[in-house]
N, C-alpha and C. Protein backbone atom coordinates (compact mmCIF):
# COMPACT_ATOMS: atom_id res chain seq x y z
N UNK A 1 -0.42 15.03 -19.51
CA UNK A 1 -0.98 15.61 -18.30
C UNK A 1 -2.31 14.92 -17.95
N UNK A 2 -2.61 14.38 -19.00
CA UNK A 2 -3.84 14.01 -18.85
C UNK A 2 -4.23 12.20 -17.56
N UNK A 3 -2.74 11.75 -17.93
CA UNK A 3 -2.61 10.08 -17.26
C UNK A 3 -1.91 11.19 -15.61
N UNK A 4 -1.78 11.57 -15.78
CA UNK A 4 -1.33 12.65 -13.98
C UNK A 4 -2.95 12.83 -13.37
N UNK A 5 -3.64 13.17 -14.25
CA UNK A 5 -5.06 13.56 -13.50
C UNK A 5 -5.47 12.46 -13.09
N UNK A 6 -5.64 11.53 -13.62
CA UNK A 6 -6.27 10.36 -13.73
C UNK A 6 -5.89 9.91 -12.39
N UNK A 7 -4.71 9.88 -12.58
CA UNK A 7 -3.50 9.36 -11.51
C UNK A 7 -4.07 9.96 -9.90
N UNK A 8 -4.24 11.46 -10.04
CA UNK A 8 -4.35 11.90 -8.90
C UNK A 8 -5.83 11.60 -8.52
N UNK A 9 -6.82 11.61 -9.67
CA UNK A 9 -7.92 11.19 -9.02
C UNK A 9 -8.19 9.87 -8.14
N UNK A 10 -7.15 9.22 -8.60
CA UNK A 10 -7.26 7.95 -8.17
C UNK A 10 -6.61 7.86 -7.15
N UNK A 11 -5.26 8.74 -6.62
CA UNK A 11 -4.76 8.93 -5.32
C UNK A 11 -5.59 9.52 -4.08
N UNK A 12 -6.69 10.79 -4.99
CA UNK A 12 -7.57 11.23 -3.98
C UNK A 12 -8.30 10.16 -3.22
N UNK A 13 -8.64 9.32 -3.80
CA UNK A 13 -9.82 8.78 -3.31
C UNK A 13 -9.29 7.49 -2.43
N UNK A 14 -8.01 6.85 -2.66
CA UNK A 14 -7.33 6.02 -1.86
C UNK A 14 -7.09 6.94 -0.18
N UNK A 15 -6.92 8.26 -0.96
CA UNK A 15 -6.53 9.07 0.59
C UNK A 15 -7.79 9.08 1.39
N UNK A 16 -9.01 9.35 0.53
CA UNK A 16 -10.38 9.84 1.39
C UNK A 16 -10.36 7.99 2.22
N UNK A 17 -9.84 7.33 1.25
CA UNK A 17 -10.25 5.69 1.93
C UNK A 17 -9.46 5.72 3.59
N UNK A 18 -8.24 5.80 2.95
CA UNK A 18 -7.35 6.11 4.30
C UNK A 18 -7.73 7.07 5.71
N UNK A 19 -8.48 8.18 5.39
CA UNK A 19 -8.56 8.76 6.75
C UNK A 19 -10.11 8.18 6.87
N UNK A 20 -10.86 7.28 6.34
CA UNK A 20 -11.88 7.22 6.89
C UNK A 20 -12.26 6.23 7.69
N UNK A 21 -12.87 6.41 8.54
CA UNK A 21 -13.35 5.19 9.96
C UNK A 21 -12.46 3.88 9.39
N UNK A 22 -13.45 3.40 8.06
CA UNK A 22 -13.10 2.07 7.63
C UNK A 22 -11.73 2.00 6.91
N UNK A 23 -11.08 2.93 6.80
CA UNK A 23 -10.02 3.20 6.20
C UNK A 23 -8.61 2.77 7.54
N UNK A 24 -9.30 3.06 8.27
CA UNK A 24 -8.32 3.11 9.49
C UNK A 24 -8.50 1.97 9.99
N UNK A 25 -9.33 1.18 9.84
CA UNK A 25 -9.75 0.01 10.78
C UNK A 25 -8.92 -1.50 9.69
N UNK A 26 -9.48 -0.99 8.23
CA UNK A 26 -8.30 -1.50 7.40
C UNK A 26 -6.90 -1.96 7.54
N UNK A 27 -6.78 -0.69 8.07
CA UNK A 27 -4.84 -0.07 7.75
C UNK A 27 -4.61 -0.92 8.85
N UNK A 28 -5.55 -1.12 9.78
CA UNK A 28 -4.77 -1.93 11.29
C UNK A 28 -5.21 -3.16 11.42
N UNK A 29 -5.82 -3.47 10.45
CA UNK A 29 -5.76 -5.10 10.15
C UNK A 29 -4.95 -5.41 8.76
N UNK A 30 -4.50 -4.62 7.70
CA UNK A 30 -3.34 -4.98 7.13
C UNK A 30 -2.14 -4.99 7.57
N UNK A 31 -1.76 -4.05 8.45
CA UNK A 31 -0.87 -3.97 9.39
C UNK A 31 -0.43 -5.16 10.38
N UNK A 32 -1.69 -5.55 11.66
CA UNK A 32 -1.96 -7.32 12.13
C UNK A 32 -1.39 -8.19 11.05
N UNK A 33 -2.17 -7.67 9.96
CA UNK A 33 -1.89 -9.00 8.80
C UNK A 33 -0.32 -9.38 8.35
N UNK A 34 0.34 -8.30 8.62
CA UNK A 34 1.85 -7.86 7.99
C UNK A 34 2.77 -9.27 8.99
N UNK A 35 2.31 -8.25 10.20
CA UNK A 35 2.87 -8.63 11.49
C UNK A 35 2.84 -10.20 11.78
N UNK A 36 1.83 -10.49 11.79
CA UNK A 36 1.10 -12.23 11.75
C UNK A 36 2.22 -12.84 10.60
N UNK A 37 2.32 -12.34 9.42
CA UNK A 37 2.78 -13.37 8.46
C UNK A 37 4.67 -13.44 8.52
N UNK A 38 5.02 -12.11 9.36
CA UNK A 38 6.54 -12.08 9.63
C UNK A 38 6.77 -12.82 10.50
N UNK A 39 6.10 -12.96 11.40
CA UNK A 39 6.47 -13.96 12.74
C UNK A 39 5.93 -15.60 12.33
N UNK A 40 5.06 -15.62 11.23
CA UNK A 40 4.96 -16.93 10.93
C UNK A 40 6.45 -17.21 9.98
N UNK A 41 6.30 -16.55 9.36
CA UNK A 41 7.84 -16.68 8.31
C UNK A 41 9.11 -17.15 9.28
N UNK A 42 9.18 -15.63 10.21
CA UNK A 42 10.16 -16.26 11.10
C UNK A 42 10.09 -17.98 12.17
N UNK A 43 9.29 -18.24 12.19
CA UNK A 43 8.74 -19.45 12.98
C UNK A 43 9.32 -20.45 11.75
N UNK A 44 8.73 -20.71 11.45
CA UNK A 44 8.83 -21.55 10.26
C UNK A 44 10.10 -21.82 9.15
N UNK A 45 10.68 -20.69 8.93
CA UNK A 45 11.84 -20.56 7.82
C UNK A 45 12.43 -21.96 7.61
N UNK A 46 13.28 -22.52 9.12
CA UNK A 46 14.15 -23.43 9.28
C UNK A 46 13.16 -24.86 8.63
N UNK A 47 12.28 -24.82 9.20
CA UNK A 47 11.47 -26.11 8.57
C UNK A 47 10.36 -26.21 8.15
N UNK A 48 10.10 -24.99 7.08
CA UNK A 48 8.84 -24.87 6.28
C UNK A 48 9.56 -25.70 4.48
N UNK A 49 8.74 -25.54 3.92
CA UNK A 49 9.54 -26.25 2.51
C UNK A 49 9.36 -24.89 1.48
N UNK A 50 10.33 -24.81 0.74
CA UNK A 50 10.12 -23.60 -0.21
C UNK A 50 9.18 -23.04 -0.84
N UNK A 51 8.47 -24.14 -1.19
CA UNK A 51 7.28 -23.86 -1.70
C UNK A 51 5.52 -23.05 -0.58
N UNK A 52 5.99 -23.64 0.61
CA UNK A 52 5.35 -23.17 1.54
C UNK A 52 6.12 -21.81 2.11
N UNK A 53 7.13 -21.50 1.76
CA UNK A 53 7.76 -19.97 2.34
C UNK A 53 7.77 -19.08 1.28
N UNK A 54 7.27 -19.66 -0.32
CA UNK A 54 7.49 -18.41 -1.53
C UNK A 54 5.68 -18.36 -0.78
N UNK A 55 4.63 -18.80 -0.53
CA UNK A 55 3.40 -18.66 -0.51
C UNK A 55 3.12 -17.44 0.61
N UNK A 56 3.85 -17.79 2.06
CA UNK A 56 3.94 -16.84 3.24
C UNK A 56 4.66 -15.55 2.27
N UNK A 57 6.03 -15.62 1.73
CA UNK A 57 6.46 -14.43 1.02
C UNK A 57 5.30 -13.86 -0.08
N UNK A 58 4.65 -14.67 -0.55
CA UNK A 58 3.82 -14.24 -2.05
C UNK A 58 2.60 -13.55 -0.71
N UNK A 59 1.91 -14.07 -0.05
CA UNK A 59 1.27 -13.02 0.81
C UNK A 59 1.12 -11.78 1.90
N UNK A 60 2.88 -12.02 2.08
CA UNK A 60 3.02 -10.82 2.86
C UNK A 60 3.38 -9.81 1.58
N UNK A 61 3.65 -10.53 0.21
CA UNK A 61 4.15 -8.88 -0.58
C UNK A 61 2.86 -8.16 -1.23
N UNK A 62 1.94 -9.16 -1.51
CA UNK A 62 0.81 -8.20 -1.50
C UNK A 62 0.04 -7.68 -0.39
N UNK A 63 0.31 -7.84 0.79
CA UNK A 63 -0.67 -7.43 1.69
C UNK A 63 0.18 -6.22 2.38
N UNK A 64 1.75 -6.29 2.17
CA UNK A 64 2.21 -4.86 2.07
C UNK A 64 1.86 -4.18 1.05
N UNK A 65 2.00 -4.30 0.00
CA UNK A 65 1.94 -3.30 -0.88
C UNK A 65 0.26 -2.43 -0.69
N UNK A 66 -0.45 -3.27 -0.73
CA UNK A 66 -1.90 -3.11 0.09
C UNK A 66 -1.77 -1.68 1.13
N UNK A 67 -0.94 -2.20 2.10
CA UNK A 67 -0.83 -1.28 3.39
C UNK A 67 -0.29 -0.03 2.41
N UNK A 68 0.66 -0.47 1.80
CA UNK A 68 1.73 0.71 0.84
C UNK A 68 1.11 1.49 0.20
N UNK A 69 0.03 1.34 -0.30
CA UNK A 69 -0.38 1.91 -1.45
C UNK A 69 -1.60 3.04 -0.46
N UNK A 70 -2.15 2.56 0.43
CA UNK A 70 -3.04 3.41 1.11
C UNK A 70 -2.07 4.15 2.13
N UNK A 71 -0.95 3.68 2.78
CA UNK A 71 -0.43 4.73 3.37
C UNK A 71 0.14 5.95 2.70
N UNK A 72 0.89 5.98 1.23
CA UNK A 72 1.59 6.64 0.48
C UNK A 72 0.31 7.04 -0.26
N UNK A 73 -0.54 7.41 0.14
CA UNK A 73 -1.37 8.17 -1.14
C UNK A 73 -1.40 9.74 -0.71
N UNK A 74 -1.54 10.13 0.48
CA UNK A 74 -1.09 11.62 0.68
C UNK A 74 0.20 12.35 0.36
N UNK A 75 1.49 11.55 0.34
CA UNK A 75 2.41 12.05 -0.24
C UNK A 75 2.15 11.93 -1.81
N UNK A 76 1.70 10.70 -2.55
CA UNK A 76 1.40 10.45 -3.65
C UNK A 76 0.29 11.60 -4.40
N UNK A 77 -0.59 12.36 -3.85
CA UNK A 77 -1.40 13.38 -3.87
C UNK A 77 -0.56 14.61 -3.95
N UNK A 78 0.57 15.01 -3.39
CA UNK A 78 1.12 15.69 -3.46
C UNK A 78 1.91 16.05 -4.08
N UNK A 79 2.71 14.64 -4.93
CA UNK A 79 3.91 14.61 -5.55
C UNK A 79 2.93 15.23 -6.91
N UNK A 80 1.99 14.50 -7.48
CA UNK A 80 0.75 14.92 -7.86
C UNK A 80 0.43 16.00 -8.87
N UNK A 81 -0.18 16.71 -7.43
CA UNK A 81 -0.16 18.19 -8.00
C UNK A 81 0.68 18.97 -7.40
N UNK A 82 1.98 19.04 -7.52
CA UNK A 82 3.03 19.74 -7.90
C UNK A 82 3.20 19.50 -9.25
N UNK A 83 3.37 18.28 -10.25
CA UNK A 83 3.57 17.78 -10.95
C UNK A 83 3.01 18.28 -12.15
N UNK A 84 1.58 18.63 -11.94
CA UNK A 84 0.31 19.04 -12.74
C UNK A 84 0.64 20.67 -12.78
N UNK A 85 0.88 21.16 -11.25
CA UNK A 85 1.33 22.78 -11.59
C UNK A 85 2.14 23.30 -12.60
N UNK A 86 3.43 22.19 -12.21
CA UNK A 86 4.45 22.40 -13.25
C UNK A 86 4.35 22.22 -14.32
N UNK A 87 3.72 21.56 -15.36
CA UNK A 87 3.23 21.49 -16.53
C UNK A 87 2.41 22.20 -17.37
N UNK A 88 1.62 23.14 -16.00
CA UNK A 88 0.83 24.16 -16.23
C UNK A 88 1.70 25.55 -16.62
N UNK A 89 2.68 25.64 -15.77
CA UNK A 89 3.30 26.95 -15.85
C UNK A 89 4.30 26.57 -17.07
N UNK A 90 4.76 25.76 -18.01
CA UNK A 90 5.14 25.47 -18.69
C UNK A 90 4.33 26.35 -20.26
């Protein structure tokens, strides 16, 4: 129970990141950022070289997961402490 707290503390504070000014201004330039690197991918596919399309792929999967991880932290907060309740009433 103890790696759940941890867990959620660390979800709280991704969430406080998320609704805040800079949190939001973030989310819509990781978002741009998403967008920018799909339409370069798509541009390019036919005559980029593999090694130049695992690099576009190697940066759009972290800069989703990025977006991922701050959008899913309020459900992630939630899943959470339900999680923590239940262990309690145990």
């Amino acid at each position: 129970m103890e790696g759940e707290k941890k867990e959620l503390s660390k979800q709280k504070d991704l969430l406080l990141l998320k609704e805040s000014h800079g949190g939001k201004i973030l989310i819509e330039q990781l978002e741009s950022e998403v967008e920018g690197l799909l339409t370069r991918l798509l541009r390019t596919f036919t005559s980029a070289t593999h090694i130049e399309l695992l690099a576009i792929i190697a940066q759009l999967e972290a800069t989703n997961n990025i977006l991922k991880t701050l959008i899913e932290s309020e459900q992630n907060v939630a899943i959470l402490k339900q999680e923590i309740d239940e262990q309690k009433d145990k």
